[in-house]
Protein backbone atom coordinates (compact mmCIF):
# COMPACT_ATOMS: atom_id res chain seq x y z
CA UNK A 1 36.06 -40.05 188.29
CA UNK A 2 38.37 -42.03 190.44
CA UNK A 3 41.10 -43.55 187.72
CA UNK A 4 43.15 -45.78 190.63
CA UNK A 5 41.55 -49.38 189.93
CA UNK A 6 40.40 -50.77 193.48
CA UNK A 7 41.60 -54.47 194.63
CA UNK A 8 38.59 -56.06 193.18
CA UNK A 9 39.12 -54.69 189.69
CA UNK A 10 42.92 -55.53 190.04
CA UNK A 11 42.03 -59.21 190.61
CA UNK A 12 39.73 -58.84 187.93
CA UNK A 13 42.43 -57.60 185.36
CA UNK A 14 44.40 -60.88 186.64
CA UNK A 15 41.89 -63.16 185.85
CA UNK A 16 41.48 -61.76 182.34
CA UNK A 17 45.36 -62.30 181.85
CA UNK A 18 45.23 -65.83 182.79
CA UNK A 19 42.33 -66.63 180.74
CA UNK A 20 43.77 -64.45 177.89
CA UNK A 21 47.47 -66.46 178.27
CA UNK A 22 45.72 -70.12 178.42
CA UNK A 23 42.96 -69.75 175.82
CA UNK A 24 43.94 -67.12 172.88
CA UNK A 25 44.97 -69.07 170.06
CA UNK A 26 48.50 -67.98 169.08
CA UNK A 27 48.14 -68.30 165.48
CA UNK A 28 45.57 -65.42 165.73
CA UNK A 29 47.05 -63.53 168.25
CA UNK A 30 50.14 -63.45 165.77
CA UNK A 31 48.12 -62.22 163.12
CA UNK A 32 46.55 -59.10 165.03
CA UNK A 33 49.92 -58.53 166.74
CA UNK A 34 51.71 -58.10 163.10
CA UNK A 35 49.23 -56.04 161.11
CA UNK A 36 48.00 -58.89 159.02
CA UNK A 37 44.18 -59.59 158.39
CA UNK A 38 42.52 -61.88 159.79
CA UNK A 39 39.58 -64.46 158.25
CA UNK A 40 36.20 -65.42 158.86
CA UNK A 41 36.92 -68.54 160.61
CA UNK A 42 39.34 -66.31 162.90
CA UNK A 43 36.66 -64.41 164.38
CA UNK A 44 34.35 -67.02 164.89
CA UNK A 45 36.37 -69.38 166.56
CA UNK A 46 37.45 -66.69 168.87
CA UNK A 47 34.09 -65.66 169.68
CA UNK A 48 33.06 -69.42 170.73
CA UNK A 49 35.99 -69.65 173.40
CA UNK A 50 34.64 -66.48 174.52
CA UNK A 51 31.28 -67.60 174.61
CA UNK A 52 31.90 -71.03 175.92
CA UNK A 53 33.87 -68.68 179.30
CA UNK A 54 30.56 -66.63 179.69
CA UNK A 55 32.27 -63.72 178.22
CA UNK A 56 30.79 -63.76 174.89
CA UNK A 57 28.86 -60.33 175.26
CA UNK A 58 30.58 -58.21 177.82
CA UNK A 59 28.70 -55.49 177.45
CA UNK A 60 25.16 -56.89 177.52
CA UNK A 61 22.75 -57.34 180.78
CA UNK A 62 22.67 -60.97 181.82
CA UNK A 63 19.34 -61.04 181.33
CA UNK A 64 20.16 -61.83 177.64
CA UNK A 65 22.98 -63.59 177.94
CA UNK A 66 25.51 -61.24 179.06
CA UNK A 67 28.23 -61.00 181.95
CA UNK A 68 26.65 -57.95 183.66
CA UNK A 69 30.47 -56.29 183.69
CA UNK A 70 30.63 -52.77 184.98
CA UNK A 71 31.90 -49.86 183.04
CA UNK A 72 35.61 -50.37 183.87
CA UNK A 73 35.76 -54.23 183.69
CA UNK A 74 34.62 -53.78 180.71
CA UNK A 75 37.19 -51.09 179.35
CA UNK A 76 39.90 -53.23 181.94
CA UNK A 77 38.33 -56.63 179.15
CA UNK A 78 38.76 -54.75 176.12
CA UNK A 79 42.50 -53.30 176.84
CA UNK A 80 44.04 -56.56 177.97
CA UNK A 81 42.15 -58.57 175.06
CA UNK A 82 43.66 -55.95 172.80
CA UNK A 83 47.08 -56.10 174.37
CA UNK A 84 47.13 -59.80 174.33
CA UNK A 85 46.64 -60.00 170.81
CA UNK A 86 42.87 -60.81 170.72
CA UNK A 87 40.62 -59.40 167.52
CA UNK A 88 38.03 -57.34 167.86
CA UNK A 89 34.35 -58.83 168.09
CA UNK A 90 32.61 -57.98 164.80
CA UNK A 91 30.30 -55.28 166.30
CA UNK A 92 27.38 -55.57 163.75
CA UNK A 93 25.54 -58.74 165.68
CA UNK A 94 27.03 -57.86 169.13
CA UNK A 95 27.47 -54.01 169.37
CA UNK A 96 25.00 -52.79 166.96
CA UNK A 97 21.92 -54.55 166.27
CA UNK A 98 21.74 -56.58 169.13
CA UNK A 99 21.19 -53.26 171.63
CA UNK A 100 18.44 -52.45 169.12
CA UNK A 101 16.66 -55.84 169.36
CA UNK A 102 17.54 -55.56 173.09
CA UNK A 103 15.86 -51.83 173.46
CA UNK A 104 13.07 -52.26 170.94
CA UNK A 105 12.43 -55.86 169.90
CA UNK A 106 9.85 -58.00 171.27
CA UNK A 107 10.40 -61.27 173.16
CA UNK A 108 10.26 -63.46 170.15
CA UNK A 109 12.37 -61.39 167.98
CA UNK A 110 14.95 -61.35 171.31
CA UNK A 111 14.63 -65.11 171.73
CA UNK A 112 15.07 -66.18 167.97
CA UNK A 113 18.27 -63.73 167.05
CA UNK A 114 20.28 -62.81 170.53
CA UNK A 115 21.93 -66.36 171.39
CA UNK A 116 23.20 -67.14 167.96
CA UNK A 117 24.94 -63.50 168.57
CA UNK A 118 26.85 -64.29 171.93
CA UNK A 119 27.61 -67.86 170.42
CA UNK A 120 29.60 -66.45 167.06
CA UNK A 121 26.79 -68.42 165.43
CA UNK A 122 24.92 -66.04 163.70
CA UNK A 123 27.21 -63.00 161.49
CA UNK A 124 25.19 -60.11 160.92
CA UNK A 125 25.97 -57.34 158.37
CA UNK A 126 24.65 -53.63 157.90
CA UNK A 127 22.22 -52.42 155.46
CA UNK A 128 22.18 -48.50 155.74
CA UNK A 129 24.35 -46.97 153.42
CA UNK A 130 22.76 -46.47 149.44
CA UNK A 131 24.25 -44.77 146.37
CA UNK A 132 23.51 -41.57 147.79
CA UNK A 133 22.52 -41.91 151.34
CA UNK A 134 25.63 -42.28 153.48
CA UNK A 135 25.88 -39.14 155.40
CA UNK A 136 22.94 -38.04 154.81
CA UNK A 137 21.64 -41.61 155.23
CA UNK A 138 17.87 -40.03 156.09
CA UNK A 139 17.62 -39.68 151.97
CA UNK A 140 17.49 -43.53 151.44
CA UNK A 141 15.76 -44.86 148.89
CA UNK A 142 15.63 -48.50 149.34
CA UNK A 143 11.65 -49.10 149.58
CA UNK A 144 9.83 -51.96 151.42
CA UNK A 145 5.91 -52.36 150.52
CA UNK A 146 3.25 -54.60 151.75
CA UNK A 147 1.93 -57.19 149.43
CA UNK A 148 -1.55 -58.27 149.20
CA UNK A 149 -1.71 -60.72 151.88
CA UNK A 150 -0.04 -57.73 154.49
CA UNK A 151 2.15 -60.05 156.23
CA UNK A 152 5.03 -59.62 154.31
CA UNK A 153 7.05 -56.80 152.89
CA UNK A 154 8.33 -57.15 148.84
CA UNK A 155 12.25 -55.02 149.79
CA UNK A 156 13.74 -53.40 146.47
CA UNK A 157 16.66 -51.40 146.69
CA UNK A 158 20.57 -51.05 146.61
CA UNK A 159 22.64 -51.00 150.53
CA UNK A 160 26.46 -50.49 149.69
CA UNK A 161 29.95 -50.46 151.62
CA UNK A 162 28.02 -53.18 153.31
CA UNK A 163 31.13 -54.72 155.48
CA UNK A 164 31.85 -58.23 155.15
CA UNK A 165 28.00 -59.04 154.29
CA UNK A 166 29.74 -62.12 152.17
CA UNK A 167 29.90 -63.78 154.92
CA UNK A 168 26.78 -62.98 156.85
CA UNK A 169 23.18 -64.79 157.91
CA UNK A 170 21.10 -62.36 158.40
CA UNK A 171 21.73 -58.17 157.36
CA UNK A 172 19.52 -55.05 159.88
CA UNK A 173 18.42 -52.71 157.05
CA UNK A 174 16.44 -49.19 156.94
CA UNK A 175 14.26 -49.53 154.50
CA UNK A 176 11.11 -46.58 153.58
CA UNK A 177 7.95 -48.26 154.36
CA UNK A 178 6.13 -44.38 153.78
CA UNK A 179 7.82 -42.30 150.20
CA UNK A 180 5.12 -39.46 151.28
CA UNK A 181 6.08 -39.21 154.68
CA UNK A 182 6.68 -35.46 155.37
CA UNK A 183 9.52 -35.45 156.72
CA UNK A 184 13.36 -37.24 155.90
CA UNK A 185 13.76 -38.92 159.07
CA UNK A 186 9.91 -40.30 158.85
CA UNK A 187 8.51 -43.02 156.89
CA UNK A 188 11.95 -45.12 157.99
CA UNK A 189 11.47 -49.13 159.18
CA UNK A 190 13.75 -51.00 160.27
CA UNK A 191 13.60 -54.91 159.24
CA UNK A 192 15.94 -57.76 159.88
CA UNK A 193 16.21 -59.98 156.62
CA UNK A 194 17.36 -63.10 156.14
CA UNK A 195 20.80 -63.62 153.80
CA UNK A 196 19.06 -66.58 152.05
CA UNK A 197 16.05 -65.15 151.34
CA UNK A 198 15.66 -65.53 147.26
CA UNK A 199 16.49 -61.70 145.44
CA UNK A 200 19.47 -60.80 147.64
CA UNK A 201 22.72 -60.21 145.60
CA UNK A 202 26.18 -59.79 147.00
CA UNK A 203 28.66 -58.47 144.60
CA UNK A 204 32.10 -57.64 145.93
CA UNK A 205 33.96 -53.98 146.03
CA UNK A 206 37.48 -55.08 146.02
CA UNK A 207 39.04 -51.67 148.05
CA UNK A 208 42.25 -49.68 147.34
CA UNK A 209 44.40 -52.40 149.32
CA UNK A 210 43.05 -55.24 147.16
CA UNK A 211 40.89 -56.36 149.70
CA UNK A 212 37.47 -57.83 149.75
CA UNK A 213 36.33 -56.44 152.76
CA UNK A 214 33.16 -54.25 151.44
CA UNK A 215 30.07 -55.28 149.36
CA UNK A 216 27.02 -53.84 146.90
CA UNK A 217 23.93 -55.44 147.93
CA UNK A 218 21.00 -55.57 146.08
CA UNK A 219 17.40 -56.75 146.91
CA UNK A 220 14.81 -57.36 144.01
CA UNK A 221 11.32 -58.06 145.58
CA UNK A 222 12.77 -59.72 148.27
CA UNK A 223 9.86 -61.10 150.78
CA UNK A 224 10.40 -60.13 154.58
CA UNK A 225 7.93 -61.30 157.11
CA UNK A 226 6.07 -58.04 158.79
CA UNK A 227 7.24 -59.73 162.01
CA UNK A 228 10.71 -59.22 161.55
CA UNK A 229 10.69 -55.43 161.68
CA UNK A 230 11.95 -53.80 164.67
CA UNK A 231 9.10 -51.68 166.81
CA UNK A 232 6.38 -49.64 164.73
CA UNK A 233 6.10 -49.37 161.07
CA UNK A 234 7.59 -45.95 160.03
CA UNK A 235 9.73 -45.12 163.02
CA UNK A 236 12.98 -47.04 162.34
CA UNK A 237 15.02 -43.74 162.00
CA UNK A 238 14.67 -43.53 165.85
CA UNK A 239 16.16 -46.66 166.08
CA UNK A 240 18.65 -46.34 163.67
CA UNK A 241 19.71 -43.13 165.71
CA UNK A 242 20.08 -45.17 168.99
CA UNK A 243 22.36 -47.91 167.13
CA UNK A 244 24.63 -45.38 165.40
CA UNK A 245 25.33 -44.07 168.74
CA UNK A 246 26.62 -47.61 170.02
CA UNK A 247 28.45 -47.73 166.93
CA UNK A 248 30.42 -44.78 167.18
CA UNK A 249 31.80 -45.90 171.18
CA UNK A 250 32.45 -48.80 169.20
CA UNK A 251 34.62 -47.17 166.67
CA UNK A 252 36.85 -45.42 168.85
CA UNK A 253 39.09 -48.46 169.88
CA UNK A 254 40.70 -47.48 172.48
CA UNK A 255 42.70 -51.07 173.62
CA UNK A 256 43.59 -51.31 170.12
CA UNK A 257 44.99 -48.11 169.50
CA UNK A 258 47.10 -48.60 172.69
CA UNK A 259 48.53 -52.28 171.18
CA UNK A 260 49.11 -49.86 167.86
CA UNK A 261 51.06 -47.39 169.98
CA UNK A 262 53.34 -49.89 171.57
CA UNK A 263 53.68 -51.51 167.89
CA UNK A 264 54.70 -48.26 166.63
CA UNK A 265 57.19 -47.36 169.33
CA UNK A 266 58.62 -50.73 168.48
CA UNK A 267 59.14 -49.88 164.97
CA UNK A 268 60.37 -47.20 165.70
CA UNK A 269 62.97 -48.74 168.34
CA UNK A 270 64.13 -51.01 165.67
CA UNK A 271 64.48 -48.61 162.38
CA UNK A 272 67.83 -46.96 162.38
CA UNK A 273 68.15 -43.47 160.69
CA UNK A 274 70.86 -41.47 160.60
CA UNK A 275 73.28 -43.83 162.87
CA UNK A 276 70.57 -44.08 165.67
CA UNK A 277 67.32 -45.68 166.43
CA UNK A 278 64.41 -43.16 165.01
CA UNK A 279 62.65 -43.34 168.21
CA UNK A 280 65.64 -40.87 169.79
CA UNK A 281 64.71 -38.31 166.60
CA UNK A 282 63.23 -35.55 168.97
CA UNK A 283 60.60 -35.04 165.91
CA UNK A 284 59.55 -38.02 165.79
CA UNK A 285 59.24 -38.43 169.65
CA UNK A 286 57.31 -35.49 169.79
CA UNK A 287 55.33 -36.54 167.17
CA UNK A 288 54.78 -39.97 169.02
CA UNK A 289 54.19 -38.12 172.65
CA UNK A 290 51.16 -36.06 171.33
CA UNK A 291 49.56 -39.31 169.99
CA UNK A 292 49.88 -40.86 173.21
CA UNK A 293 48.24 -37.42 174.93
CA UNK A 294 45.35 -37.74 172.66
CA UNK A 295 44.97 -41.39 173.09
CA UNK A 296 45.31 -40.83 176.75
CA UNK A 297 42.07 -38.20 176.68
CA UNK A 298 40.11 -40.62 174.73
CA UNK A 299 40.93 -43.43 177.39
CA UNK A 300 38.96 -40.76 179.68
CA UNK A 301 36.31 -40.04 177.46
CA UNK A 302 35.83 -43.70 177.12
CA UNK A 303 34.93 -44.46 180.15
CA UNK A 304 32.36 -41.65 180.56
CA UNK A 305 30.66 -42.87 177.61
CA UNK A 306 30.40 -46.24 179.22
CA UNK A 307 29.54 -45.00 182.42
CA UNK A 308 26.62 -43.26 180.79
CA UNK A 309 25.50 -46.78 179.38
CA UNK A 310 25.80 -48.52 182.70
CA UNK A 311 23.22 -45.94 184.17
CA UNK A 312 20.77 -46.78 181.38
CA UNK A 313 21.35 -43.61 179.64
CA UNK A 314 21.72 -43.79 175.57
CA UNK A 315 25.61 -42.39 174.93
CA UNK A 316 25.10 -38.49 174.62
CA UNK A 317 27.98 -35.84 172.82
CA UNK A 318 31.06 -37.82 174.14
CA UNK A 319 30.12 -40.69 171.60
CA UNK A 320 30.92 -38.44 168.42
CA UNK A 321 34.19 -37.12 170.08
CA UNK A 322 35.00 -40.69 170.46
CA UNK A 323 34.29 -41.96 167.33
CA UNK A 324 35.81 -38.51 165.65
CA UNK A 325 39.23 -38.38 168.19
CA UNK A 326 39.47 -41.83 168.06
CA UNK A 327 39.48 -42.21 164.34
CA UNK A 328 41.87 -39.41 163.77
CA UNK A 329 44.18 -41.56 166.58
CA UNK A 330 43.91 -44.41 164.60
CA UNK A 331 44.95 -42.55 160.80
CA UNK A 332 47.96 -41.25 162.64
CA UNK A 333 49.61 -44.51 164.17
CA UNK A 334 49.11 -46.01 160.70
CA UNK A 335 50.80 -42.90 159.23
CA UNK A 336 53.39 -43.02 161.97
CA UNK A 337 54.48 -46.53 161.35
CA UNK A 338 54.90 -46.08 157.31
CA UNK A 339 56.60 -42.77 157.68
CA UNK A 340 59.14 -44.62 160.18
CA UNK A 341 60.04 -47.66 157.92
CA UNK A 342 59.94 -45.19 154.49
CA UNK A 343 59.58 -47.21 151.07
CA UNK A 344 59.77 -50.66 152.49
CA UNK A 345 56.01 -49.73 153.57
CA UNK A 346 55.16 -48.99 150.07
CA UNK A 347 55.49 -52.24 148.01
CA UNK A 348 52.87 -55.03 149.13
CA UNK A 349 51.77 -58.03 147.39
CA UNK A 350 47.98 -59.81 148.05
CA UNK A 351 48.09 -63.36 146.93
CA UNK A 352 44.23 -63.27 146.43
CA UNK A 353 41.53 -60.51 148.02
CA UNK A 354 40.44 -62.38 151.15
CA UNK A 355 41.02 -60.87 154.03
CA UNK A 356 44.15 -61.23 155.72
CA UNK A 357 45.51 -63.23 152.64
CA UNK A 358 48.78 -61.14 152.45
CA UNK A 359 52.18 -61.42 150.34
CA UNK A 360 55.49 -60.01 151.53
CA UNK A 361 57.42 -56.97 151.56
CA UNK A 362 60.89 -56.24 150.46
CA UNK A 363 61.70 -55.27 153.90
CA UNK A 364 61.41 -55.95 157.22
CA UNK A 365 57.96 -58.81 157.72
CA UNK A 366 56.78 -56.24 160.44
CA UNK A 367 56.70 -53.63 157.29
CA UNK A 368 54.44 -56.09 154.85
CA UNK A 369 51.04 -54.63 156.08
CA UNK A 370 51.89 -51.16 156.86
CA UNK A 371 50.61 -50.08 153.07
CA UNK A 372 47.75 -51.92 153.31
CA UNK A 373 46.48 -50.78 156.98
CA UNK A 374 47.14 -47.11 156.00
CA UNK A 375 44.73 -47.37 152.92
CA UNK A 376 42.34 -49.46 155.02
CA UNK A 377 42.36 -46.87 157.78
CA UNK A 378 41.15 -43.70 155.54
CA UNK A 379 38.21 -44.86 155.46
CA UNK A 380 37.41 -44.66 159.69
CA UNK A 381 36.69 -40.69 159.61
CA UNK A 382 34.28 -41.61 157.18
CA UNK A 383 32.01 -44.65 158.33
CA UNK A 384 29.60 -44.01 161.51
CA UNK A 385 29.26 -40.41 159.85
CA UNK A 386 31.76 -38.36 158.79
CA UNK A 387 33.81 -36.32 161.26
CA UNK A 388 32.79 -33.14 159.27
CA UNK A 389 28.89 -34.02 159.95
CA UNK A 390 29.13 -35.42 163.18
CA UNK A 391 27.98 -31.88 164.97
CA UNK A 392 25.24 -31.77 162.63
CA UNK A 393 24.46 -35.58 163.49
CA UNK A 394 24.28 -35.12 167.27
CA UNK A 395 22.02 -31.82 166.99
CA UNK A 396 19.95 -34.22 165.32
CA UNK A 397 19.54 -36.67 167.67
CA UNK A 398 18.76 -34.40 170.28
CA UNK A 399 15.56 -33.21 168.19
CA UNK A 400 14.76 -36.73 167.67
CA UNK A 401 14.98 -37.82 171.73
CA UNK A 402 12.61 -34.67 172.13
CA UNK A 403 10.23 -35.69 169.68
CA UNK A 404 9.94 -39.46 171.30
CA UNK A 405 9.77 -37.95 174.58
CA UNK A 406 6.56 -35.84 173.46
């Protein structure tokens, strides 16, 4: 893989700058840059200056709506957006279920949901993990069955760490349309439900940083129209498979774990310890130098996996070391930063749970969020699948692709 950008692509990075410098709103970008949280409203009105440039889905084919970018505009996108200061996309309409309606959905189902998507419209939420199910998410037990007429399903069940589903339209859940199926992984569908539709319950899990950021959600006979499940009755695990693998790229964050890197080194440029700046500790350099190594190798590994998706090919083993490596990254930078400015990284207040809604520190304003980022970012090993299952995950899939392939 040639890793010297050619003129075009250089041209390309240029014209990402400009836009980036003339159309970012700098109250947001301030917000990203510093650590804080950011709101609803935030993301949305980010995503419609992106849409109304064309670049609303980068990674999707144009057919749908999409700029067509190759592999490395889109990784050349995602590292100046991140550098610049712009938030990530919420991945659940755009990176997750919209591949999935993409791969599997029919034309209406494509038509109805995939332009409120690119627009920043429409906010989707997940519905996979239950009480029970999250690594082992084949053991749901959230059950969908027809009623008498056959044309709808009656949904009863509990989904939780559901992320930011208090704002959302519409949520993609697994639901099990077959309890006697013989195996786990069978008897799986895979429905898209309206947020309005009467039975669904929201009820907030306020997290260790005081934030509302995660949900319960419960459905009591909630009525879902047979024609908005994805492909065939009873094979949703396949497709649940397929959009856990574009949620793991996702996850790794590469461009933001680079604007992290140079906000850490800045930190640490500007703490003094011992009569010198804590960035001259050899230590703590060294400690510094191996998480840009890592970060460096994940860069790599990055674009393979999106290489892979640019030849039509779903993302194979490199998507777990990306979302495992890439976590791990993302733990230590957070650790990093409150080990460099010690207890001023400790005391936080949060005027009210909403996201992005917080107080101030008794230090330094770049030290306010550092407590509340490092107890936000324990929980990345965990979501997508654990690290510690991932191997099991993957040999998984692979008996899965066989089985649809027979």
């Amino acid at each position: 893989m040639d890793l010297n950008f050619n003129a075009d692509e250089l041209a390309f990075r240029e014209e990402v700058r400009t836009f980036l410098e003339g159309q970012l709103p700098a109250d947001i970008s301030q917000k990203v840059k510093g650590g804080h949280g950011l709101k609803a409203e935030d993301y949305t009105r980010w995503q419609k200056i992106l849409h109304q440039r064309g670049w609303g889905a980068p990674s999707w084919p144009k057919q749908f709506g999409g700029t067509g970018w190759t592999p490395v505009q889109l990784h050349i996108f995602d590292e100046e957006a991140a550098a610049a200061g712009a938030p990530r996309s919420i991945p659940f309409g755009l990176k997750m279920v919209a591949p999935v309606i993409m791969a599997f959905g029919n034309p209406q189902q494509q038509q109805r949901h995939l332009p409120g998507i690119v627009s920043g419209e429409t906010w989707w939420c997940q519905g996979y993990s239950e009480p029970g199910a999250g690594s082992d998410l084949a053991s749901l037990k959230t059950r969908a069955e027809r009623d008498a007429s056959g044309d709808h399903y009656i949904v009863n069940g509990q989904k939780t760490w559901n992320t930011l589903g208090q704002h959302a339209d519409w949520i993609f859940c697994l639901v099990r349309t077959d309890p006697n199926a013989p195996k786990q992984q069978q008897g799986i569908s895979f429905l898209l439900i309206d947020m309005k539709t009467p039975g669904i319950t929201v009820r907030p899990i306020i997290t260790m940083d005081g934030a509302h950021e995660v949900n319960e959600v419960w459905l009591e006979n909630v009525k879902v129209p047979v024609e908005n499940r994805i492909g065939e009755e009873n094979k949703g695990w396949t497709y649940a498979k397929f959009l856990l693998g574009h949620e793991r790229t996702n996850i790794a964050g590469v461009g933001a774990s680079k604007r992290e890197l140079q906000r850490l080194k800045t930190i640490a440029t500007t703490e003094i310890k011992n009569g010198r700046p804590l960035i001259e500790d050899p230590l703590f350099a060294a400690r510094i130098a191996q998480v840009e190594i890592d970060l460096l190798a994940l860069e790599i590994t990055n674009l393979r996996a999106l290489s892979a998706e640019s030849e039509k090919r779903a993302p194979g083993p490199e998507a777990s070391i990306l979302k495992i490596k890439g976590t791990e990254i993302q733990q230590a930078l957070s650790e990093l930063m409150m080990y460099a400015v010690g207890p001023y990284a400790l005391p936080f207040e949060r005027r009210s749970s909403e996201e992005g809604d917080l107080g101030s520190a008794a230090g330094p304003e770049y030290a306010a969020p550092l407590a509340a980022t490092y107890c936000n970012m324990r929980k990345v090993t965990i979501y997508g699948g654990s690290n510690e299952i991932q191997p099991i995950w993957r040999s998984e899939e692979r008996r899965v692709g066989k089985e649809c392939r027979s």
